[in-house]
PDB file of N, CA and C in Angstrom:
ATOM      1  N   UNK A   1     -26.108  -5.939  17.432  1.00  0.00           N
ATOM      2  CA  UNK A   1     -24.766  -5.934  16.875  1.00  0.00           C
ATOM      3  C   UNK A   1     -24.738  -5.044  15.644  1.00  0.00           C
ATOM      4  N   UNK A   2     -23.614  -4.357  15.667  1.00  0.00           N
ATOM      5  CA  UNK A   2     -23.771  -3.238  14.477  1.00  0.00           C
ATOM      6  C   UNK A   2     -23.360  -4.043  13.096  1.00  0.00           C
ATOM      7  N   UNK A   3     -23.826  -3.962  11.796  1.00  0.00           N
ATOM      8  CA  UNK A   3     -22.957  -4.314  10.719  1.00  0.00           C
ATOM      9  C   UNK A   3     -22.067  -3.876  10.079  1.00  0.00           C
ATOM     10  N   UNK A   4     -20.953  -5.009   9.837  1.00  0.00           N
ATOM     11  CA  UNK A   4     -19.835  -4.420   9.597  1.00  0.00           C
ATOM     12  C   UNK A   4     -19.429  -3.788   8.488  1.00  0.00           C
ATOM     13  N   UNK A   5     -20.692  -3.339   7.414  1.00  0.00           N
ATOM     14  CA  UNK A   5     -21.021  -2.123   6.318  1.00  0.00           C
ATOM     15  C   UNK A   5     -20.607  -0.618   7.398  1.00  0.00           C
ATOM     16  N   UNK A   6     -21.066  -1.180   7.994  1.00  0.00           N
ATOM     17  CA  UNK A   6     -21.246   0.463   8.506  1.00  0.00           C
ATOM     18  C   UNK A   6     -20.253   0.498   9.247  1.00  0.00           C
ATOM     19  N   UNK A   7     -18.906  -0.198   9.728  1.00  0.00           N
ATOM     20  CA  UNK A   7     -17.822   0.317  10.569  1.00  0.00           C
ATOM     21  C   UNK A   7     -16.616   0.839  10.047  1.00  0.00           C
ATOM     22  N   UNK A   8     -16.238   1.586  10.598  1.00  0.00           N
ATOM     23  CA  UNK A   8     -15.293   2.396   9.451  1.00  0.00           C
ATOM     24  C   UNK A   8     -13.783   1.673  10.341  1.00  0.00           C
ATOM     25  N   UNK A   9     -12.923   1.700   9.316  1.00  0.00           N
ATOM     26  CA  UNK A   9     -11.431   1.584   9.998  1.00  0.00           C
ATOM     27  C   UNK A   9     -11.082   1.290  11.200  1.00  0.00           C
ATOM     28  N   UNK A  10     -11.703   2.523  11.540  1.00  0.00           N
ATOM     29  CA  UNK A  10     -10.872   2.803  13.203  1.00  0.00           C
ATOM     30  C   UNK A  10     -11.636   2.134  13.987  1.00  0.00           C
ATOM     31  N   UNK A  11     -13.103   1.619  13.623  1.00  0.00           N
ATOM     32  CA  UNK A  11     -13.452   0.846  14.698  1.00  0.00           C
ATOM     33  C   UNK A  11     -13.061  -0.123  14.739  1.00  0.00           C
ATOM     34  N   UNK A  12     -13.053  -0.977  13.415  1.00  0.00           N
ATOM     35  CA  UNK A  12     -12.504  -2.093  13.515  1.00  0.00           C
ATOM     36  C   UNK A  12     -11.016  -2.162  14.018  1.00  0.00           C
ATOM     37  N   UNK A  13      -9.851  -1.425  13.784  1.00  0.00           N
ATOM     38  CA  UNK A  13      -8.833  -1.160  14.245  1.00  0.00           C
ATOM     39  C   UNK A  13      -8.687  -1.302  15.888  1.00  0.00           C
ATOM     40  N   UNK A  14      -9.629  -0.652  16.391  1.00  0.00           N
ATOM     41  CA  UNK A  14      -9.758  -0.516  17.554  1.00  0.00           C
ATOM     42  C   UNK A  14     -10.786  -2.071  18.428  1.00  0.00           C
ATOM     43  N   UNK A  15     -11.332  -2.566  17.452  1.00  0.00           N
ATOM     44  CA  UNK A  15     -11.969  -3.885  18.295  1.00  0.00           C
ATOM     45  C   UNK A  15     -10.572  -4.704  17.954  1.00  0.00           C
ATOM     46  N   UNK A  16      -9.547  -4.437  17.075  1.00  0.00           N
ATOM     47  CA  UNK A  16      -8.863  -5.881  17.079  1.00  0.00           C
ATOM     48  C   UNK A  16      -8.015  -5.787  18.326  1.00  0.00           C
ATOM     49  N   UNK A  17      -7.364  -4.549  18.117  1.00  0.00           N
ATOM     50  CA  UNK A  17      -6.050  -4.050  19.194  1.00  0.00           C
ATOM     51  C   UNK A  17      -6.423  -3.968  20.705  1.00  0.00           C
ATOM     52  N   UNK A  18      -7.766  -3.629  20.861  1.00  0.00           N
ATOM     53  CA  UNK A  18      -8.816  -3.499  22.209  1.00  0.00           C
ATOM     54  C   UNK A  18      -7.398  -2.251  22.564  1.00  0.00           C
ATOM     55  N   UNK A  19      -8.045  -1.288  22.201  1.00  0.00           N
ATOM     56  CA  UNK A  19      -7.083   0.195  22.662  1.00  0.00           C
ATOM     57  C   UNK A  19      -7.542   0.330  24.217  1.00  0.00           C
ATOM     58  N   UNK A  20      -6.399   0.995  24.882  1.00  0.00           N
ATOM     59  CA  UNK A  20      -6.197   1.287  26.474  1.00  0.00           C
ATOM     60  C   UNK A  20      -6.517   2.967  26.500  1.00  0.00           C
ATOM     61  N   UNK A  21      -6.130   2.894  25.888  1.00  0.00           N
ATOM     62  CA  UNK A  21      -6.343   4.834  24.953  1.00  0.00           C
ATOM     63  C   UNK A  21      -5.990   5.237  23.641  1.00  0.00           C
ATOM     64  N   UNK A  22      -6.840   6.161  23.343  1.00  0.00           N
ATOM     65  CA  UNK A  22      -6.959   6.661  22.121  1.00  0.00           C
ATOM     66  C   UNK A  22      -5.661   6.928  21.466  1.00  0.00           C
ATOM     67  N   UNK A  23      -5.424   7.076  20.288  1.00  0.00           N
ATOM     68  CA  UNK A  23      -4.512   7.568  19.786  1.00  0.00           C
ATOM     69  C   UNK A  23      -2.786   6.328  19.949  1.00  0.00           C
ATOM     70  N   UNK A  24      -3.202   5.512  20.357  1.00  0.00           N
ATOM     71  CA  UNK A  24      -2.147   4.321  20.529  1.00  0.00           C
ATOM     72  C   UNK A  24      -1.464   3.525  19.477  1.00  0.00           C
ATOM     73  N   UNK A  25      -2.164   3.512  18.076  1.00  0.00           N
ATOM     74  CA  UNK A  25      -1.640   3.010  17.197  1.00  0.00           C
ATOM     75  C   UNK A  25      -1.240   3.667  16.129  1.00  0.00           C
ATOM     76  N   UNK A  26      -0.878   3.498  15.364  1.00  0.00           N
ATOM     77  CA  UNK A  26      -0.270   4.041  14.031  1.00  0.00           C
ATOM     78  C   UNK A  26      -0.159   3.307  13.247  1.00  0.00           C
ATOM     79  N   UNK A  27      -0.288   3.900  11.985  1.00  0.00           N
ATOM     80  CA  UNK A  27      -0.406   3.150  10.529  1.00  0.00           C
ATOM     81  C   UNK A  27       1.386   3.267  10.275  1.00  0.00           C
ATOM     82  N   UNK A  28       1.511   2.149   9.984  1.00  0.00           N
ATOM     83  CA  UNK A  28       3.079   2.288   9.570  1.00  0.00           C
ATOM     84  C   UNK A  28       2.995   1.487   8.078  1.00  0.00           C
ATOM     85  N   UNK A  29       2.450   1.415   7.163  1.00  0.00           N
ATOM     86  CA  UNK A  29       2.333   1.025   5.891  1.00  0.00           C
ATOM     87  C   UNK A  29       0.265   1.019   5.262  1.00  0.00           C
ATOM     88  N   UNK A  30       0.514   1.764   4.386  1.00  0.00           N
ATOM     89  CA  UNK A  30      -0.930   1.154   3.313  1.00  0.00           C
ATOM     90  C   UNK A  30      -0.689   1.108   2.235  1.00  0.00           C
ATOM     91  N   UNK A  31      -1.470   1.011   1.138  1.00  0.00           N
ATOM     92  CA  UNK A  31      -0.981   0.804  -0.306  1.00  0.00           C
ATOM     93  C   UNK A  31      -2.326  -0.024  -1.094  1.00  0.00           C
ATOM     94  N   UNK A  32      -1.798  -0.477  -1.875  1.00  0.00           N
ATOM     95  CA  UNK A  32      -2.257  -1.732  -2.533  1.00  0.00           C
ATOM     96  C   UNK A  32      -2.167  -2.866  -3.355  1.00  0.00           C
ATOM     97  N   UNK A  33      -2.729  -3.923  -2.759  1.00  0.00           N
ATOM     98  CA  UNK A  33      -2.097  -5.009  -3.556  1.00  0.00           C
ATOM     99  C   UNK A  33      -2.004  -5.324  -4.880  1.00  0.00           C
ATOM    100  N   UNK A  34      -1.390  -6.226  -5.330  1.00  0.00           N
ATOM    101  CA  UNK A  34      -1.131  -6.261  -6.672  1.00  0.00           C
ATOM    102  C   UNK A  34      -2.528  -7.492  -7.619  1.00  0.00           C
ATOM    103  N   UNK A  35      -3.136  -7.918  -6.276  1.00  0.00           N
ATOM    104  CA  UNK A  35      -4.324  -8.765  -6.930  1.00  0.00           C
ATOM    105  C   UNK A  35      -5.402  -7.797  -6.878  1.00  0.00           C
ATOM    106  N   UNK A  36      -5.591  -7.586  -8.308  1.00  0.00           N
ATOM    107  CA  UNK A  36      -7.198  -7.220  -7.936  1.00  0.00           C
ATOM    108  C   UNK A  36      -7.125  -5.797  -7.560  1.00  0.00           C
ATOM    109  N   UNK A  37      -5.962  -5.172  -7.101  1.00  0.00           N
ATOM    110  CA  UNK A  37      -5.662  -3.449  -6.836  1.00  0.00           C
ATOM    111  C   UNK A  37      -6.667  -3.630  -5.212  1.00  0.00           C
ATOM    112  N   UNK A  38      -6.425  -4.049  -4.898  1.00  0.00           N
ATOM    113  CA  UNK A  38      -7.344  -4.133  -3.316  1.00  0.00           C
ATOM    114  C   UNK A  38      -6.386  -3.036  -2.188  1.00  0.00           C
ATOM    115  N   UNK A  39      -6.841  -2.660  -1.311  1.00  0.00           N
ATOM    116  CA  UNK A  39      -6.060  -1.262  -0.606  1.00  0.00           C
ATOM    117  C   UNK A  39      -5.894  -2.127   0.442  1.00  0.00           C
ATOM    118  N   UNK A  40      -5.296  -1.801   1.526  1.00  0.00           N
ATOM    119  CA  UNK A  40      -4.338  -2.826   2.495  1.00  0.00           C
ATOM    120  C   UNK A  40      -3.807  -1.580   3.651  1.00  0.00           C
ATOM    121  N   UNK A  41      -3.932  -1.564   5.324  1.00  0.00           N
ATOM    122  CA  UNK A  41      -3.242  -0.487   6.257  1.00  0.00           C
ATOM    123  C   UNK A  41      -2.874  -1.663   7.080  1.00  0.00           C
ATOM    124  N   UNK A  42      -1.622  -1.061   7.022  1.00  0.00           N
ATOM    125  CA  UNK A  42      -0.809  -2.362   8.277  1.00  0.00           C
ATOM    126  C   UNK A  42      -0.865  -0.865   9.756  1.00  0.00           C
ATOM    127  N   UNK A  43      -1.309  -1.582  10.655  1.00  0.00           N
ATOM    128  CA  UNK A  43      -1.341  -0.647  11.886  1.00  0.00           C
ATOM    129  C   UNK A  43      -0.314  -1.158  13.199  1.00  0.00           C
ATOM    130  N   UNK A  44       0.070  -0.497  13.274  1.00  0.00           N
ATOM    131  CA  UNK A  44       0.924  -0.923  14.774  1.00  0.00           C
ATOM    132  C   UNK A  44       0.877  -0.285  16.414  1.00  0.00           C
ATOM    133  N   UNK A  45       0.948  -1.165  17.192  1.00  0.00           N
ATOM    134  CA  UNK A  45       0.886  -0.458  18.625  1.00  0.00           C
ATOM    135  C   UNK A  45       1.311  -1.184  19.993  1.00  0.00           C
ATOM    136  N   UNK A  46       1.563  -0.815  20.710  1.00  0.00           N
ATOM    137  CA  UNK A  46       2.080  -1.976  21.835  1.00  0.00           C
ATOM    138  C   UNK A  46       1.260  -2.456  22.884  1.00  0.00           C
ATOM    139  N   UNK A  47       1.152  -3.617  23.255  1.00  0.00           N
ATOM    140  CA  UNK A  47       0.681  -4.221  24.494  1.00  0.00           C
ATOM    141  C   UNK A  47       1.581  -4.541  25.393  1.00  0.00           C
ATOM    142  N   UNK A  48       1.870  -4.422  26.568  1.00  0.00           N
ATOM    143  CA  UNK A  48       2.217  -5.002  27.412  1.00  0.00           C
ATOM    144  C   UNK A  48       4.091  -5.368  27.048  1.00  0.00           C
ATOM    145  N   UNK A  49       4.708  -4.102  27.014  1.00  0.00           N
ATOM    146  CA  UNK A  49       5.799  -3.609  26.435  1.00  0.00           C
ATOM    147  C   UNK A  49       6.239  -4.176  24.835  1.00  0.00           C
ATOM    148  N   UNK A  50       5.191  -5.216  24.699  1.00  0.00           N
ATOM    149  CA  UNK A  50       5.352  -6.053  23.134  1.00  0.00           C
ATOM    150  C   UNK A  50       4.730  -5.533  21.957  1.00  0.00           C
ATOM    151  N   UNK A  51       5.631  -5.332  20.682  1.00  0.00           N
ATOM    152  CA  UNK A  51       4.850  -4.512  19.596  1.00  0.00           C
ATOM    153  C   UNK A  51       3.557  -5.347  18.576  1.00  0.00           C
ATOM    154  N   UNK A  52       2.482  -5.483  18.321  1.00  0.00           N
ATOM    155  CA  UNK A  52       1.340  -6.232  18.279  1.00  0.00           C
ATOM    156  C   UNK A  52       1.151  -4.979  16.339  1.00  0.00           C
ATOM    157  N   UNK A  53       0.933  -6.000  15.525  1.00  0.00           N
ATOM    158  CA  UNK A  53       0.700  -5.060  13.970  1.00  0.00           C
ATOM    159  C   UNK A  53       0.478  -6.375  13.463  1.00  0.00           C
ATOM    160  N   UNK A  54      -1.261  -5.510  12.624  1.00  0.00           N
ATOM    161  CA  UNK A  54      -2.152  -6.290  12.114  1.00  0.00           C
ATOM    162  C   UNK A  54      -2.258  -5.595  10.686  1.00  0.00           C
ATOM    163  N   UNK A  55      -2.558  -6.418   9.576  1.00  0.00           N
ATOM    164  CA  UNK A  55      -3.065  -5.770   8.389  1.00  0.00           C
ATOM    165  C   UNK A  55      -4.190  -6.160   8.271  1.00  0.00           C
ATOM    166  N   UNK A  56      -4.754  -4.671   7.735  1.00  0.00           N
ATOM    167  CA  UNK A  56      -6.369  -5.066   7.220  1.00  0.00           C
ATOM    168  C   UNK A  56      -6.702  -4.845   5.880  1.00  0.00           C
ATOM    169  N   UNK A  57      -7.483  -5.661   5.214  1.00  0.00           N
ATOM    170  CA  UNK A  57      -7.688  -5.408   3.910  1.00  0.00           C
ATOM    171  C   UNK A  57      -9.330  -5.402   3.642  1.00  0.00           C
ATOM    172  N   UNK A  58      -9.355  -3.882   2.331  1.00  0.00           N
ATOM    173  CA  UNK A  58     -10.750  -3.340   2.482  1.00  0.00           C
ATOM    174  C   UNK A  58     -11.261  -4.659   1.359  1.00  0.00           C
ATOM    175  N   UNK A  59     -12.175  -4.986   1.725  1.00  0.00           N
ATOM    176  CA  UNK A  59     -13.242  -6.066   1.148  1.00  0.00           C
ATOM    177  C   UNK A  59     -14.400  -5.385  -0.159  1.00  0.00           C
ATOM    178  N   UNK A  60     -14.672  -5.935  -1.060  1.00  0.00           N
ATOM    179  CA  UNK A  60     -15.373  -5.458  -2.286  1.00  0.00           C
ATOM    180  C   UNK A  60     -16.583  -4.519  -1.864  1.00  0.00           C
ATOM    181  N   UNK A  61     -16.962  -4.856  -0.786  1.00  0.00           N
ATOM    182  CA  UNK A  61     -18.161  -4.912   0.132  1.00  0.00           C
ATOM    183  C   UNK A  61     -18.245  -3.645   0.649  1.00  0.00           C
ATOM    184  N   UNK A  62     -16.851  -3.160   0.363  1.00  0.00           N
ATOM    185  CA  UNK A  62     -16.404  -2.039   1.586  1.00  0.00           C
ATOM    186  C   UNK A  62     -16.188  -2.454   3.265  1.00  0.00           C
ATOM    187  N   UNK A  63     -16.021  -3.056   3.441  1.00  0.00           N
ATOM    188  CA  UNK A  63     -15.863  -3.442   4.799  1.00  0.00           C
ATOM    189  C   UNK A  63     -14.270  -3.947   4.788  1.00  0.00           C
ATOM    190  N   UNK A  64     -13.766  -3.855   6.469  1.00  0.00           N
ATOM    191  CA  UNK A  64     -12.550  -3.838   6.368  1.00  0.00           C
ATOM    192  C   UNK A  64     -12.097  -5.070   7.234  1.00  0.00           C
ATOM    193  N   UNK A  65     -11.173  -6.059   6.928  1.00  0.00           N
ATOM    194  CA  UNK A  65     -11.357  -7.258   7.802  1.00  0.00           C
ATOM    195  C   UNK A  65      -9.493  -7.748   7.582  1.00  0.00           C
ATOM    196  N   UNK A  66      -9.390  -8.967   8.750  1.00  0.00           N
ATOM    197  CA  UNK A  66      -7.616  -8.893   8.747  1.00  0.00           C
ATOM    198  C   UNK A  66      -7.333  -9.986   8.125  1.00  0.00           C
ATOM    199  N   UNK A  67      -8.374 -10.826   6.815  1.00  0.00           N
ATOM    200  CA  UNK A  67      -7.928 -11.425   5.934  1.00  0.00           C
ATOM    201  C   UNK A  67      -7.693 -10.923   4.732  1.00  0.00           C
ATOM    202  N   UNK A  68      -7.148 -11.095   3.427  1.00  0.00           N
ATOM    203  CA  UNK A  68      -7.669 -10.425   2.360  1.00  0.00           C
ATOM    204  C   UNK A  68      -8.436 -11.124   1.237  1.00  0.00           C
ATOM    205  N   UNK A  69      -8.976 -10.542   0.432  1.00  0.00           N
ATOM    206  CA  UNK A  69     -10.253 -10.551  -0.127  1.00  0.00           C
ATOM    207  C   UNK A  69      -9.864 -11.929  -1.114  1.00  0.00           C
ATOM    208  N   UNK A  70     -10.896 -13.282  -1.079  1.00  0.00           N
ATOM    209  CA  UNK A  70     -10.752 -14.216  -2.365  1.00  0.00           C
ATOM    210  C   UNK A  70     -10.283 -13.401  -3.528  1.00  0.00           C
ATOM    211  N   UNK A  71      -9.312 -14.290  -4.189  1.00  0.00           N
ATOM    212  CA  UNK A  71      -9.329 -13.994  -5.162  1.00  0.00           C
ATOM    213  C   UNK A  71     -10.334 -14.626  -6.197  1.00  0.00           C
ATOM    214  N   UNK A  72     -10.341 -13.565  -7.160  1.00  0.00           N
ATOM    215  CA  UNK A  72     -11.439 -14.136  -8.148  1.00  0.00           C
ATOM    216  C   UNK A  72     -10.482 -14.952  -9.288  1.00  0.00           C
ATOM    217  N   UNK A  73     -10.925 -16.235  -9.325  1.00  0.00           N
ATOM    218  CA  UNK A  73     -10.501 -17.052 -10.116  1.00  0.00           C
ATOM    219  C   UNK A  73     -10.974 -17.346 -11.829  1.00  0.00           C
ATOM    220  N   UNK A  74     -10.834 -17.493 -12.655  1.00  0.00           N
ATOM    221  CA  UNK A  74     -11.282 -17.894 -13.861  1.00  0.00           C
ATOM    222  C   UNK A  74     -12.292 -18.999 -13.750  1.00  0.00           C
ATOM    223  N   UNK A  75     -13.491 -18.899 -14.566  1.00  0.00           N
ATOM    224  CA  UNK A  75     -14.299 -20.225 -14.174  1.00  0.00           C
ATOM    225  C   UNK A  75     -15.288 -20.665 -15.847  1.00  0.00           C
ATOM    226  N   UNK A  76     -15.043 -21.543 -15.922  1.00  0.00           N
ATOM    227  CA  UNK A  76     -15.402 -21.837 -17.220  1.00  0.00           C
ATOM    228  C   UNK A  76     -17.565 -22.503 -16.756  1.00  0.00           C
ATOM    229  N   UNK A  77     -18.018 -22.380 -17.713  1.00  0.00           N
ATOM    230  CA  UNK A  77     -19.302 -22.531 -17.704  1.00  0.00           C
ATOM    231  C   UNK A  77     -19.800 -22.863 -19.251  1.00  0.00           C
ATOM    232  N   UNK A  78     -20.776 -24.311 -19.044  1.00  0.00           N
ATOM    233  CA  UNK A  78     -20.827 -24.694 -20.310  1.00  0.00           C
ATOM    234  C   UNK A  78     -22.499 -24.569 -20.349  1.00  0.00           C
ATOM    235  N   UNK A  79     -22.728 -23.978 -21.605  1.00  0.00           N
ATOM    236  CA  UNK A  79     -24.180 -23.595 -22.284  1.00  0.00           C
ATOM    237  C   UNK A  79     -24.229 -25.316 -22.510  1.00  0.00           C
ATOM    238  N   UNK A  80     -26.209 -25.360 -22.241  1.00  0.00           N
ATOM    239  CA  UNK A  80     -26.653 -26.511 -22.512  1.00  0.00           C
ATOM    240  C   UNK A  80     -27.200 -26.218 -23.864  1.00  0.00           C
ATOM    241  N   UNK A  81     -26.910 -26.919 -24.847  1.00  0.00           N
ATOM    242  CA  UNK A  81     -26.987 -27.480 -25.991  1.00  0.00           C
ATOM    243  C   UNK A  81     -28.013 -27.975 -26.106  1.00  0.00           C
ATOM    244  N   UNK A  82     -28.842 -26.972 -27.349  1.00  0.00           N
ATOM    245  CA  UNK A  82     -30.289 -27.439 -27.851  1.00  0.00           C
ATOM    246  C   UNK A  82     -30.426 -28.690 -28.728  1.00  0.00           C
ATOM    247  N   UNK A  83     -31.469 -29.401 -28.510  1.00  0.00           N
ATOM    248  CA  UNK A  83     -30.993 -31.024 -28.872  1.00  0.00           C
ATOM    249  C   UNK A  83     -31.756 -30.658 -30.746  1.00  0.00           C
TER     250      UNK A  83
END
């Protein structure tokens, strides 16, 4: 199984949509979000006369997946105290 460091966009694009042929989808929005500045491609394409659009969001990791990335929360941490 390949890791998903090493898959770029379009593959993953292409394992979600399972393309019939090349060139079938289109990006109809990217950008980025407002948490964290994270980048975001909404892709679109049709199955079975029905229009099917997924967003993917690039992960810290670099990897690209159709959840988006935890946010990083504030977290407090307490020093142990020399007696």
């Amino acid at each position: 199984m390949t890791n998903n460091r090493e898959q770029s966009l379009r593959c993953v694009v292409e394992k979600w949509l399972a393309f019939k042929s090349p060139g079938t989808a289109k990006v109809v929005a990217f950008g980025r979000t407002p948490a964290r500045w994270g980048r975001y491609v909404c892709v679109e394409t049709t199955h079975d006369t029905r229009s099917v659009t997924l967003f993917f969001f690039r992960h810290g990791d670099g990897c690209w997946r159709v959840f988006p990335p935890a946010t990083t929360l504030p977290k407090m941490a307490l020093e142990r105290l020399a007696a």
